[in-house]
Protein backbone atom coordinates (compact mmCIF):
# COMPACT_ATOMS: atom_id res chain seq x y z
CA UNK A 1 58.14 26.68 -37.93
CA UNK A 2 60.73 23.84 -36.69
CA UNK A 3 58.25 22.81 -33.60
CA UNK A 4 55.33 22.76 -36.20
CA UNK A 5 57.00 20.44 -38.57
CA UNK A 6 58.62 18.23 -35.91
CA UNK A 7 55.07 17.41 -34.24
CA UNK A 8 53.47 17.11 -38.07
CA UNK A 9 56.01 14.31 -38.39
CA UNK A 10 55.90 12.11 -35.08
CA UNK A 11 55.15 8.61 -36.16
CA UNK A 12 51.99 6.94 -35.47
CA UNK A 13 51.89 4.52 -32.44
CA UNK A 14 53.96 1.41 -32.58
CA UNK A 15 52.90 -1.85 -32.58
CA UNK A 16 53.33 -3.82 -29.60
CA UNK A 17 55.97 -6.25 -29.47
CA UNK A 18 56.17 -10.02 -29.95
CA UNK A 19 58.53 -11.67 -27.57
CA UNK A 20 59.97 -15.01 -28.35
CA UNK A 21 61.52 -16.88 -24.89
CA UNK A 22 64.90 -17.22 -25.21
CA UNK A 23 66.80 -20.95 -24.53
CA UNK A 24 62.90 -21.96 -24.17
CA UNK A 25 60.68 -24.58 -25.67
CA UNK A 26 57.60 -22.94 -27.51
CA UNK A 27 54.49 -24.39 -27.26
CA UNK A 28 52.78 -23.93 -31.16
CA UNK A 29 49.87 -21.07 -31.16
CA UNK A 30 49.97 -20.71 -27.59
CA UNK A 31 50.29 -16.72 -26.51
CA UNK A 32 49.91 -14.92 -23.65
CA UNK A 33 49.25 -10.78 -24.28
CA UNK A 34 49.58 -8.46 -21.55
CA UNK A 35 47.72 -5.48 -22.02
CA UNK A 36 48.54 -1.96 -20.49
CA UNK A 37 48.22 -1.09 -16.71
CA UNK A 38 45.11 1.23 -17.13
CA UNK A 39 43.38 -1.15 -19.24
CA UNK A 40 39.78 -2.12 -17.89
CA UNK A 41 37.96 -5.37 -17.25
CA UNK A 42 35.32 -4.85 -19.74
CA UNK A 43 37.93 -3.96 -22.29
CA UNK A 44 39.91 -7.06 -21.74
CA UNK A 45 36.55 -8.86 -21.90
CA UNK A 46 35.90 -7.03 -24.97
CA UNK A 47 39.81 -7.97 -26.81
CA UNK A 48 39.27 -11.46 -25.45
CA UNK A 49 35.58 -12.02 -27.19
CA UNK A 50 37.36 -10.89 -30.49
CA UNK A 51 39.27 -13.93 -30.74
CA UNK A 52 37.97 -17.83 -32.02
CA UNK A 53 38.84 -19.68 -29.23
CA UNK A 54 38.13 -18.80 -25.40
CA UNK A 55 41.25 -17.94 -23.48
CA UNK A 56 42.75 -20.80 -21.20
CA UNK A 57 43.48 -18.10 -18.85
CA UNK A 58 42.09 -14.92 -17.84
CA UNK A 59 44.44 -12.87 -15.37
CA UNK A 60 42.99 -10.08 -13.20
CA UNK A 61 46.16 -9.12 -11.12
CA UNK A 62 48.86 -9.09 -13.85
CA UNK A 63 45.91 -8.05 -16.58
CA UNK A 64 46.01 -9.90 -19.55
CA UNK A 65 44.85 -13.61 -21.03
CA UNK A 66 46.37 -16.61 -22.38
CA UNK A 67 45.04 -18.96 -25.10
CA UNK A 68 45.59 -20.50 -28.72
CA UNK A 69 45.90 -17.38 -31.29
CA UNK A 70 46.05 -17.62 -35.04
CA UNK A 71 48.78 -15.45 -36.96
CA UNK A 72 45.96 -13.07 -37.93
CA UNK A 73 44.66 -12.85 -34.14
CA UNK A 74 48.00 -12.11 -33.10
CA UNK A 75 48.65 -9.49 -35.73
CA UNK A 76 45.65 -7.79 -35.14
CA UNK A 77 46.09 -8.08 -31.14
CA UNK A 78 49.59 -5.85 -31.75
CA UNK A 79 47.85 -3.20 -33.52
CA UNK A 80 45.45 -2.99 -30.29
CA UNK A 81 46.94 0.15 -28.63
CA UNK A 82 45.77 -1.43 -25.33
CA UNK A 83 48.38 -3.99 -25.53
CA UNK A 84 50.89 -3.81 -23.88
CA UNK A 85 53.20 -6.64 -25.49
CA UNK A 86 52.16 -10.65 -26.62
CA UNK A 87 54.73 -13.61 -25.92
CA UNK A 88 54.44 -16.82 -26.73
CA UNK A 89 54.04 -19.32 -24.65
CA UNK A 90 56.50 -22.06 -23.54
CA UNK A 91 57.10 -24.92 -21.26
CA UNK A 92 58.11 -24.29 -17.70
CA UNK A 93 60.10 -27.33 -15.41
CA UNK A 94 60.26 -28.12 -11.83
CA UNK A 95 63.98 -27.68 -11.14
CA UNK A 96 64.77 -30.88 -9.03
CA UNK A 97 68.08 -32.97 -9.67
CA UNK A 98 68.69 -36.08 -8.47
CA UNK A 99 67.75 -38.42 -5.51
CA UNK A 100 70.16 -39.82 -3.24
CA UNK A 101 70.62 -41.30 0.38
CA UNK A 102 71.59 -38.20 3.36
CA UNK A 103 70.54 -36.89 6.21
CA UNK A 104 68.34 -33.54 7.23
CA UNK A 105 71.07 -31.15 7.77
CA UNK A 106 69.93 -28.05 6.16
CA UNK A 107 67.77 -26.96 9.61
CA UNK A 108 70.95 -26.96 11.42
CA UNK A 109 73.03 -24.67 9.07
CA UNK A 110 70.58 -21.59 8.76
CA UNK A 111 70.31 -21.80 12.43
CA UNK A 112 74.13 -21.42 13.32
CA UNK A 113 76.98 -19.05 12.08
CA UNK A 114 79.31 -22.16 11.53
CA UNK A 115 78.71 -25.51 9.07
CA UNK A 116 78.30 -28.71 11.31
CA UNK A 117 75.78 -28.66 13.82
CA UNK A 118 72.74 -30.69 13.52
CA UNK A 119 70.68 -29.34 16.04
CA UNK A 120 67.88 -26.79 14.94
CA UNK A 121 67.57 -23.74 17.17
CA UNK A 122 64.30 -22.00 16.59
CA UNK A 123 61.56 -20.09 18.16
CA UNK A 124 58.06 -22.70 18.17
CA UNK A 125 56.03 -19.69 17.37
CA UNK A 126 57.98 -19.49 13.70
CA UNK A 127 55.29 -19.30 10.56
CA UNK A 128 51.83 -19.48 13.40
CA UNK A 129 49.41 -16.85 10.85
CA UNK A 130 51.56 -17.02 8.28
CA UNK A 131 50.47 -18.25 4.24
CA UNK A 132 52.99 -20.27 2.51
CA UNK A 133 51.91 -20.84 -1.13
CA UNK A 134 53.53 -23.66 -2.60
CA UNK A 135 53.29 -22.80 -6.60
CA UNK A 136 54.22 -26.17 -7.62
CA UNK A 137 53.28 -30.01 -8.61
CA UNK A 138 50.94 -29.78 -5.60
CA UNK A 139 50.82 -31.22 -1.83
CA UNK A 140 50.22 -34.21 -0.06
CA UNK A 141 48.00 -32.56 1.88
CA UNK A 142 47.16 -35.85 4.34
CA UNK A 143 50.73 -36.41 4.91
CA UNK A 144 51.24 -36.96 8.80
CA UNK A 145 54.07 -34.33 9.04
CA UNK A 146 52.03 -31.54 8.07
CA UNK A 147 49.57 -31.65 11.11
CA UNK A 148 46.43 -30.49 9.30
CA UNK A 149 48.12 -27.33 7.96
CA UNK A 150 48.00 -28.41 4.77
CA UNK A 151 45.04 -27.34 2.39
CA UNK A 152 44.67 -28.25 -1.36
CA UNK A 153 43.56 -24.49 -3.31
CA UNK A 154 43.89 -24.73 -7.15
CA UNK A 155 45.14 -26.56 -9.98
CA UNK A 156 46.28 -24.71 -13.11
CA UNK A 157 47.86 -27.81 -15.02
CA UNK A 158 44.46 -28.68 -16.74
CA UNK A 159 45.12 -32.39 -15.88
CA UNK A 160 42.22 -32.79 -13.77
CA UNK A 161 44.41 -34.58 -11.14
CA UNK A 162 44.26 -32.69 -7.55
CA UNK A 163 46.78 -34.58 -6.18
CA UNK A 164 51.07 -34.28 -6.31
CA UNK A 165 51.90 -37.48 -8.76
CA UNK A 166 55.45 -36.43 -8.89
CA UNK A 167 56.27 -35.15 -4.76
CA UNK A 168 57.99 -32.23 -5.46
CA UNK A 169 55.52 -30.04 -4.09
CA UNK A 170 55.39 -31.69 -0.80
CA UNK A 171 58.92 -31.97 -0.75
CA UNK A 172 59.14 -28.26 -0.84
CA UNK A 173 56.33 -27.55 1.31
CA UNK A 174 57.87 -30.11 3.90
CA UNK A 175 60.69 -28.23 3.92
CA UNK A 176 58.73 -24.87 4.48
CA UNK A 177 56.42 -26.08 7.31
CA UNK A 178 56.47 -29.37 8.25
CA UNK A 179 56.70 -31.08 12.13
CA UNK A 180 60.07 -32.03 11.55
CA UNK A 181 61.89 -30.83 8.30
CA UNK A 182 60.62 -27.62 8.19
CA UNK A 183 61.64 -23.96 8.96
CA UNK A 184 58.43 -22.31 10.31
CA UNK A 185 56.49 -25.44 11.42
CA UNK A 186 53.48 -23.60 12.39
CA UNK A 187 52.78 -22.19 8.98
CA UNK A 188 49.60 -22.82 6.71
CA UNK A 189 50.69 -24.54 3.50
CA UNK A 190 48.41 -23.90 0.15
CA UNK A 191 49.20 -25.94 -2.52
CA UNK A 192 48.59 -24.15 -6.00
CA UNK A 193 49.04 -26.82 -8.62
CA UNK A 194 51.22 -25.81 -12.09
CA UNK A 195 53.12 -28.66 -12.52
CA UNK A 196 51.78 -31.98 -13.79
CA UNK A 197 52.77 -35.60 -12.67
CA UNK A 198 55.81 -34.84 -14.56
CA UNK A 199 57.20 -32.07 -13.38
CA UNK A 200 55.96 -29.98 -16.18
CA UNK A 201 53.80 -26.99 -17.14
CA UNK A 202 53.24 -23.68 -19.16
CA UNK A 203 53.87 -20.53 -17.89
CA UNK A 204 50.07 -19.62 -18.89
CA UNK A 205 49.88 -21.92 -16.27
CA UNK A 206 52.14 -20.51 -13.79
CA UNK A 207 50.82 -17.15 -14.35
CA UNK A 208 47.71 -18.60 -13.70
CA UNK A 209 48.84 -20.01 -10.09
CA UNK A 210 50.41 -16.46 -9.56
CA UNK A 211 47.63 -14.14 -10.26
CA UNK A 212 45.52 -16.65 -8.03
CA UNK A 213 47.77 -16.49 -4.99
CA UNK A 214 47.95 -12.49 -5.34
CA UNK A 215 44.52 -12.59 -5.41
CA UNK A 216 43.54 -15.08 -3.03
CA UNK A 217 45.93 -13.67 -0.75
CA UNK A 218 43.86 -10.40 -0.28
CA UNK A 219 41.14 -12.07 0.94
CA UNK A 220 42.50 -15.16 3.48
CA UNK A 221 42.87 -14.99 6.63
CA UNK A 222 46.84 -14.61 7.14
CA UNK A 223 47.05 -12.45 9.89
CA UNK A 224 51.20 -12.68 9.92
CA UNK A 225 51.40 -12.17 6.12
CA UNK A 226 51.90 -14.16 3.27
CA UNK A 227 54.90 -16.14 1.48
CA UNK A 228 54.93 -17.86 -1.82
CA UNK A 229 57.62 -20.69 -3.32
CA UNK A 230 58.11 -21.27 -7.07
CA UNK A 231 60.78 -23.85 -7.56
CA UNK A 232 60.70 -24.50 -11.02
CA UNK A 233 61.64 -22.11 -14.15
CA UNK A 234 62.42 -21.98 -17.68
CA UNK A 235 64.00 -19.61 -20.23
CA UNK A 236 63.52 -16.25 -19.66
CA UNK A 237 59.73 -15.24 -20.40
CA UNK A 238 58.82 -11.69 -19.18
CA UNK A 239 55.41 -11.88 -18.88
CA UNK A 240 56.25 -14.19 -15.92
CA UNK A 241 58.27 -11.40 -14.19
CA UNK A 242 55.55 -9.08 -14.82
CA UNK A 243 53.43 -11.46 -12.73
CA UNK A 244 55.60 -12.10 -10.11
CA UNK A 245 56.07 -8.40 -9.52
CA UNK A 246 52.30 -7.79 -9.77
CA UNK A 247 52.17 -10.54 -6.74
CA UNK A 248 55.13 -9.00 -4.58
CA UNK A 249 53.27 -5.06 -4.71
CA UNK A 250 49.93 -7.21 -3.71
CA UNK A 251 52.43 -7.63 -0.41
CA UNK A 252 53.14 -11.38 -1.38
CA UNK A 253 56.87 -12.58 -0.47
CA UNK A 254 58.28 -14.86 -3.20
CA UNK A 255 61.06 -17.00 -2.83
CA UNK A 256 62.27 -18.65 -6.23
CA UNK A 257 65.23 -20.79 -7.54
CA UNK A 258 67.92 -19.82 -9.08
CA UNK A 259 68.11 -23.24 -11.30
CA UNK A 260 70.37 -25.89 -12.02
CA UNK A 261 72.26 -25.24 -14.84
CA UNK A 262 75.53 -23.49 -13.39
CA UNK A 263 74.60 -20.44 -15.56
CA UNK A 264 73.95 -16.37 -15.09
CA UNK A 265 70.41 -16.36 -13.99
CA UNK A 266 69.69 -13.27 -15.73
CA UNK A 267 68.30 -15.85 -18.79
CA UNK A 268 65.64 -17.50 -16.79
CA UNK A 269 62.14 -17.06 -15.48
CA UNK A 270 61.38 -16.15 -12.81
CA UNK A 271 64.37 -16.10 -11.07
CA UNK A 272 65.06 -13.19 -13.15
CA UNK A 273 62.76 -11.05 -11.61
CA UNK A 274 64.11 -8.27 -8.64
CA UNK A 275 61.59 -8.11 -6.76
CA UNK A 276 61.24 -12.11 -5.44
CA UNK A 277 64.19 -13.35 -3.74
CA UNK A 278 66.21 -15.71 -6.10
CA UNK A 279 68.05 -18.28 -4.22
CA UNK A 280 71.26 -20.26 -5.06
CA UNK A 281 71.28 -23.84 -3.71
CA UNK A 282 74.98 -24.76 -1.05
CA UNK A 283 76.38 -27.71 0.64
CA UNK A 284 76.96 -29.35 3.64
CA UNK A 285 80.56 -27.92 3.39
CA UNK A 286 79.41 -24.49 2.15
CA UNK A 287 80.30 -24.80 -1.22
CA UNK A 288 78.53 -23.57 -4.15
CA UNK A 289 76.39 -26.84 -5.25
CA UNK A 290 78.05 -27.91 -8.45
CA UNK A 291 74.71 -27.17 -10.51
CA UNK A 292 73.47 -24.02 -8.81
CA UNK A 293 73.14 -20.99 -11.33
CA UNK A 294 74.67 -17.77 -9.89
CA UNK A 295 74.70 -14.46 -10.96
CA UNK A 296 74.06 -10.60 -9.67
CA UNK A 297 70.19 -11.72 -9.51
CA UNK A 298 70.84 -14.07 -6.75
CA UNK A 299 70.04 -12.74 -3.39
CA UNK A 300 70.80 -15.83 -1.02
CA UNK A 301 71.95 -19.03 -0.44
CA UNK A 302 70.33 -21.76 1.31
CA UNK A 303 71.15 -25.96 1.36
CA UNK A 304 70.30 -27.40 -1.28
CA UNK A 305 72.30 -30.69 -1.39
CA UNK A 306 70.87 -33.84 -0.22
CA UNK A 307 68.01 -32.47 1.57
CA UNK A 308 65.45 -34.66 3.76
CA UNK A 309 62.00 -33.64 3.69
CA UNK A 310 57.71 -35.25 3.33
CA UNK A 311 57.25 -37.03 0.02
CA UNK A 312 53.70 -37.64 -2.05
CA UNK A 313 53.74 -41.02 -0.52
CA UNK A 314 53.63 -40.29 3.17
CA UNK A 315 56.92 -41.20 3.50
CA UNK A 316 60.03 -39.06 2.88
CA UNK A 317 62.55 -38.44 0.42
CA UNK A 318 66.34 -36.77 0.01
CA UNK A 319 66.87 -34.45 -3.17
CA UNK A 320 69.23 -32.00 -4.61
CA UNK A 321 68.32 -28.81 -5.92
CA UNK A 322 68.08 -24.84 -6.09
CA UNK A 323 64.31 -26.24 -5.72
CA UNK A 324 65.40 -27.34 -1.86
CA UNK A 325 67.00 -24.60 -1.66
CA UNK A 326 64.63 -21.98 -2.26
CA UNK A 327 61.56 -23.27 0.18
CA UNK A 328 64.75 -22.64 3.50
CA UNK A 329 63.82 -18.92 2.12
CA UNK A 330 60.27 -19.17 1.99
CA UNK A 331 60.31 -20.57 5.01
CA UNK A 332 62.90 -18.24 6.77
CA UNK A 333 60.61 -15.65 5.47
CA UNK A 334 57.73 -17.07 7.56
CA UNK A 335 59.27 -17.66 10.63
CA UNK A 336 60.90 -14.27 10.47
CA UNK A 337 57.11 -12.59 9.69
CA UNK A 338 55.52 -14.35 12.33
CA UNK A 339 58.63 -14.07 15.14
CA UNK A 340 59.51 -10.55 14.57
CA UNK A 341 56.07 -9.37 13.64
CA UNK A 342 57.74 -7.64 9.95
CA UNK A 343 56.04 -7.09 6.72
CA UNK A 344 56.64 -8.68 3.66
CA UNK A 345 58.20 -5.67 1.98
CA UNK A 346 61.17 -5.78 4.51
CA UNK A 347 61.59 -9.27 5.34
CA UNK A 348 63.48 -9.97 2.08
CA UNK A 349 66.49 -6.90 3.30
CA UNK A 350 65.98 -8.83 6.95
CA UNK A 351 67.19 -12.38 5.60
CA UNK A 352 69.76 -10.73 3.62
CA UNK A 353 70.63 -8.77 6.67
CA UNK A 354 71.03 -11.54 8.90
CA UNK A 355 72.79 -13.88 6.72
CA UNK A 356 76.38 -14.87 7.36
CA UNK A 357 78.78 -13.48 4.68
CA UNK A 358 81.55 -14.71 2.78
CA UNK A 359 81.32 -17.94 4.23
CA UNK A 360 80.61 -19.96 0.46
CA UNK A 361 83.61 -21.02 -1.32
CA UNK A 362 83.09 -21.34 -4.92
CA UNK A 363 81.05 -18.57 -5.53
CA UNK A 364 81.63 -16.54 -8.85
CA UNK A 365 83.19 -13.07 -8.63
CA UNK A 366 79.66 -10.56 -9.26
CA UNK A 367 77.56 -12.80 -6.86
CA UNK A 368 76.58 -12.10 -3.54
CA UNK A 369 77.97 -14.58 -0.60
CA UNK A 370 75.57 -14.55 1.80
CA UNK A 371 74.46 -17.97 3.57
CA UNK A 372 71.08 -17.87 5.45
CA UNK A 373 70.35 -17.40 8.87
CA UNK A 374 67.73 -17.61 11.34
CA UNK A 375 69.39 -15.67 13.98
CA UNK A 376 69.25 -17.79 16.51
CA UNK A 377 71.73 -17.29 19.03
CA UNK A 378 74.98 -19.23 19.01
């Protein structure tokens, strides 16, 4: 009697949630809906055609679209059982700092167990057949310091501009593989544009970039594996995450920033994610840099202070940042897949591994104190 009256009263299905971004700013009647895991193509082709306006996006990894919705289509898109949640949409930043004279010291730190040496000690096969995505403003792909292993892929930003018209991007991916101020100077480096000539984007737009590089990824040739950057961010947007994750079980490594707002991580995307590896940005005297956001999320440190690397103008450029920081992990991360032949499910535990430990001062009680390392020896 009790089990027949307690299954006569189970409620019907529940709606599927709305998610505002917190600390983000919302972009007006811009969503992005993630439907469930076993949903298929045709029936996201099907949800998508029931809408006015074509989706800006269509995702195939993290399954799902994004686009302009009315209230109605929104409403009726969370009484879809196939949905798995709808968020709306917000803008995403690169998370640079400032500029400012210095020298190219971060090469020497991750290859020694003590702060001062600026020699870099490195095996020359570091990063040969291995990917580095740079999800970002883009590459100067003809700069001299990238040898050729540069190559222009996508641009998500809608701008129509294949080209970096901020240098961001190539600052990061000079730091990744380039001749001189990078970390695994034989990688390839794949610029996948979400970032305009302004340093800013939507995260339809950098899940766009994401779900391309998980795809694309499966299908280039990358015999070492692959490696992807994202040094930008924004409040905390789980459909982001979702993407990320989607990328890192498609055996894509990503390295991300922790940000620059000396707060808990745990509020911001995507360095909220676990599986990328979130990295805090340090000194030249291993300090905590002033701005870095910290947190139980973070799983490194790298320099991030006054770092030299390639600029969009052929030239170079010094900048401060948890986005300098992050790109000494992607690039650790390719050197590490190419030199000791590992995948890219263990090379995150290998970096964390080899790092040296409780070396940082400044680093909040909760937060790991590990300081990159090649392993090179002393």
């Amino acid at each position: 009697m009790y089990k027949s009256l307690f299954f006569g009263l189970l409620p019907a299905a529940l709606a599927a949630p709305l998610i505002t971004p917190r600390d983000a700013t919302l972009i007006p009647g811009k969503y992005i809906v993630k439907f469930k895991g076993e949903m298929s193509t045709n029936a996201v082709s099907e949800a998508t055609a029931s809408i006015a306006q074509k989706p800006d996006f269509t995702y195939s990894i993290f399954n799902g679209f994004a686009g302009t919705l009315s209230d109605e289509e929104v409403a009726k898109l969370k009484e879809n059982p196939s949905v798995e949640y709808i968020t709306q949409d917000a803008q995403v930043q690169a998370h640079d700092w400032q500029s400012e004279s210095g020298a190219p010291w971060g090469l020497g730190r991750i290859s020694h167990t003590t702060k001062g040496n600026t020699t870099y000690v490195y095996d020359s096969t570091g990063g040969e057949g291995v990917c580095a995505y740079v999800i970002d403003t883009g590459i100067f792909t003809a700069h001299p310091e990238f040898e050729g292993r540069a190559e222009w892929l996508e641009n998500f930003t809608g701008d129509g501009d294949d080209t970096d018209g901020y240098g961001h991007g190539t600052h990061v991916a000079g730091t990744i593989g380039s001749k001189t101020y990078g970390v695994a100077k034989k990688s390839t480096l794949l610029a996948v544009k979400v970032l305009d000539a302004g340093g800013s984007g939507t995260f339809a737009g950098v899940i766009a970039g994401i779900d391309f590089v998980a795809t694309d990824s499966q299908t280039r040739s990358c015999p070492a594996g692959s490696v992807a950057n994202m040094s930008l961010g924004g409040g905390k947007q789980q459909t982001v995450n979702d993407a990320v994750a989607a990328a890192v079980a498609a055996g894509v490594f990503f390295a991300v920033s922790a940000g620059n707002s000396n707060v808990d991580a745990k509020n911001t995307s995507p360095a909220s994610e676990p599986s990328a590896f979130t990295v805090g940005a340090t000194d030249i005297n291993d300090a905590k840099a002033s701005f870095s956001s910290f947190g139980p999320i973070v799983d490194g440190w790298a320099p991030g202070v006054n770092v030299l690397s390639t600029w969009n103008n052929g030239g170079t450029n010094t900048i401060s940042g948890t986005s300098m920081a992050s790109p000494h992990v992607a690039g650790l991360a390719a050197y590490l897949l190419a030199y000791e032949g590992l995948t890219t499910s263990a090379v995150g535990a290998r970096i964390v591994a080899l790092s040296n430990k409780g070396l940082i001062t400044g680093v909040p009680s909760g937060t790991v104190n590990a300081l990159i390392y090649n392993g090179a020896p002393a």
